[in-house]
Protein backbone atom coordinates (compact mmCIF):
# COMPACT_ATOMS: atom_id res chain seq x y z
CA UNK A 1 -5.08 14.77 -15.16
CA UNK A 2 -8.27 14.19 -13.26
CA UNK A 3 -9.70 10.21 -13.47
CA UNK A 4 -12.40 9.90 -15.78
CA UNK A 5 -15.92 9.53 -15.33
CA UNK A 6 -16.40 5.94 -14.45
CA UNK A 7 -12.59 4.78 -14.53
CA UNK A 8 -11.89 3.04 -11.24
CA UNK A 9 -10.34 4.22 -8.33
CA UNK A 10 -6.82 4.06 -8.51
CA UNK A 11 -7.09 2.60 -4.62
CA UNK A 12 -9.95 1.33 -2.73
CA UNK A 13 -10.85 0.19 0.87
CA UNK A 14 -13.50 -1.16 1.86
CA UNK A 15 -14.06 -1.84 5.62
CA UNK A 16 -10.26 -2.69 5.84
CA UNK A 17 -9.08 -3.90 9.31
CA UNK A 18 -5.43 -4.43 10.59
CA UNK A 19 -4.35 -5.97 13.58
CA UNK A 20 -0.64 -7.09 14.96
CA UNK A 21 -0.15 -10.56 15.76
CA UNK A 22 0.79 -11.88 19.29
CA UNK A 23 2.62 -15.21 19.58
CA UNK A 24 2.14 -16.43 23.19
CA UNK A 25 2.59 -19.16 24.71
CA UNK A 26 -0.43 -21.26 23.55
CA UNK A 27 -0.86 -19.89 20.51
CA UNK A 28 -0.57 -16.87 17.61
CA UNK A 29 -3.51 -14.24 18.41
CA UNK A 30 -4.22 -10.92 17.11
CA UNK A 31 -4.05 -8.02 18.87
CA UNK A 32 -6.05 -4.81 19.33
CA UNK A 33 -7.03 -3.38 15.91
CA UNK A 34 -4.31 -0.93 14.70
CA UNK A 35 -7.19 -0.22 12.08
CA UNK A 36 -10.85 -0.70 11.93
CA UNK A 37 -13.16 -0.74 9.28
CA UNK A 38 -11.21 1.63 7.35
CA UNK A 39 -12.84 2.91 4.15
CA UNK A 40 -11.83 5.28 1.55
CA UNK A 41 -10.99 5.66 -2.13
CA UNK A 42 -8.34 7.65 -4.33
CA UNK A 43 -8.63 8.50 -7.83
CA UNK A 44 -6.18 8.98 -10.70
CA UNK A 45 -4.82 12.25 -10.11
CA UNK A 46 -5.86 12.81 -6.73
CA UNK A 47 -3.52 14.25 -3.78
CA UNK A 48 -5.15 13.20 -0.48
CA UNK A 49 -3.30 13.76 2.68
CA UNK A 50 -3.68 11.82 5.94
CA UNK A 51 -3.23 13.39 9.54
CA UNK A 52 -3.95 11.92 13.17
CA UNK A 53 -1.90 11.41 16.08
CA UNK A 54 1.10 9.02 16.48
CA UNK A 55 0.33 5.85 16.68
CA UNK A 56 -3.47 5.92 14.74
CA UNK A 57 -1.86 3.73 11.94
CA UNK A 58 -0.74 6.05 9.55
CA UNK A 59 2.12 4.37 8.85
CA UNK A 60 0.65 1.52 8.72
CA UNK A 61 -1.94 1.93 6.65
CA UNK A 62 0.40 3.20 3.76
CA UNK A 63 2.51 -0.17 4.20
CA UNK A 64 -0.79 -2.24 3.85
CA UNK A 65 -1.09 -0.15 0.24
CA UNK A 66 2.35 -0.41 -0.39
CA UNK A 67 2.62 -4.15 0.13
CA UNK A 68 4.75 -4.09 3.46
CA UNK A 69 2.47 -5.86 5.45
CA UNK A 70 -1.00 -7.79 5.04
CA UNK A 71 -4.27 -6.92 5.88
CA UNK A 72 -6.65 -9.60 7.66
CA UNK A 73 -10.26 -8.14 7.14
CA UNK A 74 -12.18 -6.04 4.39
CA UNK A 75 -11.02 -5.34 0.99
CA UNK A 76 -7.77 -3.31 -0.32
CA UNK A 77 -7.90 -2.83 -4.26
CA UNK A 78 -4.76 -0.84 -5.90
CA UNK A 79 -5.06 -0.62 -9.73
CA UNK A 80 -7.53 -2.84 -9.85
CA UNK A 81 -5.44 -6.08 -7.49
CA UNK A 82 -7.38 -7.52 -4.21
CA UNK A 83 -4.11 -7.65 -1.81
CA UNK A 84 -6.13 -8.92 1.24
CA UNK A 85 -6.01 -12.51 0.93
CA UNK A 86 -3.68 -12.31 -2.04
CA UNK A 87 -0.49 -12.37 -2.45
CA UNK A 88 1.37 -8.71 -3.70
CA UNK A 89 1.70 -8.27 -7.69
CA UNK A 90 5.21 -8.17 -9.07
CA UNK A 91 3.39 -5.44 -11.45
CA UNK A 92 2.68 -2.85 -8.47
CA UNK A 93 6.03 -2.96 -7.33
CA UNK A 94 6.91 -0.92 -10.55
CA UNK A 95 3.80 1.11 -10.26
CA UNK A 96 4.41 2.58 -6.44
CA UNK A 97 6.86 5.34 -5.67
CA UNK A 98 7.61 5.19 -1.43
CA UNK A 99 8.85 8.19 -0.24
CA UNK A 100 9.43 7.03 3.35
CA UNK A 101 10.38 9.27 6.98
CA UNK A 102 14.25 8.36 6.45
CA UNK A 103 15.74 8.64 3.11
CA UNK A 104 16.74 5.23 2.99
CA UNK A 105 19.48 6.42 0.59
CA UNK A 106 23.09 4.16 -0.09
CA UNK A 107 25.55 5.71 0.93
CA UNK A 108 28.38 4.33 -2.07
CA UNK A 109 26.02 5.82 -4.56
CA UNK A 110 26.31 9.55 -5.33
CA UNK A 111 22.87 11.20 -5.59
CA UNK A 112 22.30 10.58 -9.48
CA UNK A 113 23.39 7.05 -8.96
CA UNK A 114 20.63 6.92 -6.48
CA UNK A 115 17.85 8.38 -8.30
CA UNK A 116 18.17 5.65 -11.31
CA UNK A 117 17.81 2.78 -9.57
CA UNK A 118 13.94 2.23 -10.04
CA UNK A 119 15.55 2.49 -13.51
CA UNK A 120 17.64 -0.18 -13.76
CA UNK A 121 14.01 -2.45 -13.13
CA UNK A 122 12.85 -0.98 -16.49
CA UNK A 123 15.36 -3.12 -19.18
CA UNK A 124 13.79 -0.77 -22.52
CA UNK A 125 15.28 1.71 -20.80
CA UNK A 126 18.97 2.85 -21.66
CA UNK A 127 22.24 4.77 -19.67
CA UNK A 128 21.55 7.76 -21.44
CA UNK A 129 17.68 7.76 -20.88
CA UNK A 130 18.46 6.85 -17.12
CA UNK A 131 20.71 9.94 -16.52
CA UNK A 132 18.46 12.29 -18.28
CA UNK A 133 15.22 11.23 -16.35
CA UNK A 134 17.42 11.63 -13.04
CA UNK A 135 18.91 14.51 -13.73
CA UNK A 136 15.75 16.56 -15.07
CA UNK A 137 13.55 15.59 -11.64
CA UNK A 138 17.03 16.50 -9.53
CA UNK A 139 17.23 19.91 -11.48
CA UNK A 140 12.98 20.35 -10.68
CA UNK A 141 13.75 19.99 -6.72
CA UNK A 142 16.85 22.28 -6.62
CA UNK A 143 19.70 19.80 -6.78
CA UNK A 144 21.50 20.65 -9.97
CA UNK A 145 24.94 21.47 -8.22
CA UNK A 146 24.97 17.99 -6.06
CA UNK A 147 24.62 15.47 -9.13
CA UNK A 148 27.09 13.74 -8.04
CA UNK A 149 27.61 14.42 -4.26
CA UNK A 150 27.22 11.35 -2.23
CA UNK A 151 24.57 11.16 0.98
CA UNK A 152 27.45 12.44 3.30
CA UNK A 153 28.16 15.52 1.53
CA UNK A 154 24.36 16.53 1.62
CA UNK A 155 22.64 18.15 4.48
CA UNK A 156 19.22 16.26 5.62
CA UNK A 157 17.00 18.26 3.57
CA UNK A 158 19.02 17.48 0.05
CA UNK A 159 19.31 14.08 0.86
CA UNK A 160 14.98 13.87 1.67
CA UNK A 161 14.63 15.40 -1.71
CA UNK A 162 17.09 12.82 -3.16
CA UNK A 163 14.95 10.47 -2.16
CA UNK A 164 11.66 12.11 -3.38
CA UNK A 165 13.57 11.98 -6.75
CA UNK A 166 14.15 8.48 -6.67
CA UNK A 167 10.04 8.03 -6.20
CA UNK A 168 9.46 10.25 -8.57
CA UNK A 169 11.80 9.52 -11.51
CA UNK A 170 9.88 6.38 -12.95
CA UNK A 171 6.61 8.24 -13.39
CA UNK A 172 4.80 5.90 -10.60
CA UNK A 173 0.94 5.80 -10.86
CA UNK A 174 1.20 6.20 -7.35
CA UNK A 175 2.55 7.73 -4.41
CA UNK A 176 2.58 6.84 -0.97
CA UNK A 177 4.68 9.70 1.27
CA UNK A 178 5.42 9.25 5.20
CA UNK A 179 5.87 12.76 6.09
CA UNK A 180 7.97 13.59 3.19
CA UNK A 181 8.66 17.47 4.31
CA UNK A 182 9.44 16.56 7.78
CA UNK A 183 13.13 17.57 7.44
CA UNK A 184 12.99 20.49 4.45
CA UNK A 185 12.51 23.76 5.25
CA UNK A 186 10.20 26.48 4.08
CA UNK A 187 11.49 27.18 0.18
CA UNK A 188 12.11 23.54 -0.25
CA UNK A 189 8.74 22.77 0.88
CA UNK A 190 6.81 24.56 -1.73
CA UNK A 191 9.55 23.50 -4.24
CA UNK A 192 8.61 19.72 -3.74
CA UNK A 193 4.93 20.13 -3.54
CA UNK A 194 4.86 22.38 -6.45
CA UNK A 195 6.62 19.32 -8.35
CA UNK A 196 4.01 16.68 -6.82
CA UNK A 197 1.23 18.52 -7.89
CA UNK A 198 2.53 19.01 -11.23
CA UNK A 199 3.06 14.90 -11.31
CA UNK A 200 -0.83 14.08 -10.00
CA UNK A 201 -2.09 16.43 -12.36
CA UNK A 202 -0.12 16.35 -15.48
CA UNK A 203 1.11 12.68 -15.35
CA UNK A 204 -2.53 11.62 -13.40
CA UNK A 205 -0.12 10.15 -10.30
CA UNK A 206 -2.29 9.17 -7.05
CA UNK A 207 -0.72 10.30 -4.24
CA UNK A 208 -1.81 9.61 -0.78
CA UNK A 209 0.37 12.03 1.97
CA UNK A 210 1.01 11.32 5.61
CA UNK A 211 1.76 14.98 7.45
CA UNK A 212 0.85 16.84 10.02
CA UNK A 213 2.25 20.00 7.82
CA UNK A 214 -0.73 22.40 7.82
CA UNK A 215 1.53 23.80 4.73
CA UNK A 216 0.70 21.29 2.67
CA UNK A 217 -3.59 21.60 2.89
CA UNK A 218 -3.31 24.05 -0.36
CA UNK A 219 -2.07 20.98 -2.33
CA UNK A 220 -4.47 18.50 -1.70
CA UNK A 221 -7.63 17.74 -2.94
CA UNK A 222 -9.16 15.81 0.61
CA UNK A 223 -7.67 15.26 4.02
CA UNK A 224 -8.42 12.08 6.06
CA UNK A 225 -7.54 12.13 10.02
CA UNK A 226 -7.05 8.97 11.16
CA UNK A 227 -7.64 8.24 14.73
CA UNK A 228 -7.65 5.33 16.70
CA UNK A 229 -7.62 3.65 14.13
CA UNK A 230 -10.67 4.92 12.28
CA UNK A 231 -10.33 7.30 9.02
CA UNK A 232 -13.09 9.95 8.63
CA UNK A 233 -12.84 12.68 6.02
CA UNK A 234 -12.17 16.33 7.44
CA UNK A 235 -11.70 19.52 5.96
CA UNK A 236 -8.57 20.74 8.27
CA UNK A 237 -5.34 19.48 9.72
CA UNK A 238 -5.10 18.98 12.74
């Protein structure tokens, strides 16, 4: 589901710059820009991935999307809210998926207990509703005999696509992925990007992909490299 001639971008940046703070002695200073002048746009629909070395700000430019962290300088717009100078919307909490490096999953909870819990933020929604949207996107990545394993029972790449689920299962209107094939191997990886494309284009999801998975270039519509903290559009990973 492409975006439609003259909707918004689903994100925007405009000349956004990050820097982390020092607190010395004297007084609280910034330091060296993590990011500078950093300016791109996604639309509805759109799978861009993001590559660069470690340490260009990958990370942390997804957080500053996300809402982890503040920006001091440009302009950030996602679905249409200003988040520099702003405080984060209680609506775009429900409206991001995170699929982060570590799965981040708890470990009392067995892997469909897991997957509903973005669920449990959506009252109109019942039990029964609940287990059927977590166990049809478990089923789509390949997890249909570990319903109802918990983390310790699965092996790293079951529990990574546990946690893809969990973004997943609330039909987001964006995605924001940290290397989210680092620890899958070949199969899974085309089994999990075959379902994320199906979401961007079928559902109209944004996604925005941190990799350095030359695998993954067949799935996106741009790439970005990010380096020292400066994004230019490129037409290869790297």
């Amino acid at each position: 589901m492409a975006a439609s001639e003259g909707e918004p971008p689903v994100i925007l940046s405009e000349g956004l710059g990050f820097a982390y703070p020092h607190h010395g002695a004297d007084k609280e200073r910034l330091q060296g820009d993590i990011l500078q002048d950093v300016t791109f746009r996604v639309e509805k629909g759109e799978i861009v991935i993001v590559t660069g070395p470690s340490g260009s700000g990958k990370t942390t430019l997804l957080t500053l999307i996300g809402g982890l962290r503040k920006a001091y300088r440009g302009h950030l717009s996602v679905l249409g809210h200003e988040l520099v100078g702003h405080p984060f919307p209680q609506a775009l909490h429900h409206a991001i998926g995170y699929i982060f490096q570590h799965h981040n999953l708890r470990a009392s909870l067995t892997a469909m207990q897991n997957v509903c819990l973005p669920l449990y933020l959506m009252p109109s929604i019942s039990q029964e509703e609940r287990d059927f949207l977590a166990k049809k996107i478990l089923v789509a990545l390949g997890l249909e005999s570990v319903l109802l394993s918990h983390p310790a029972h699965l092996s790293g790449g079951q529990r990574q696509r546990v946690a893809i689920a969990r973004a997943l299962v609330h039909r987001p209107k964006i995605i924001l992925a940290d290397e989210p094939t680092a620890s899958l191997d070949a199969a899974s990886i085309g089994l999990v990007m075959e379902v994320l494309h199906t979401q961007a284009k079928q559902e109209g999801t944004a996604m925005m992909v941190i990799t350095h998975d030359a695998r993954l270039m067949e799935y996106a519509d741009r790439y970005f490299m990010l380096k020292d903290g400066i994004l230019e559009e490129t037409t290869t990973l790297k």
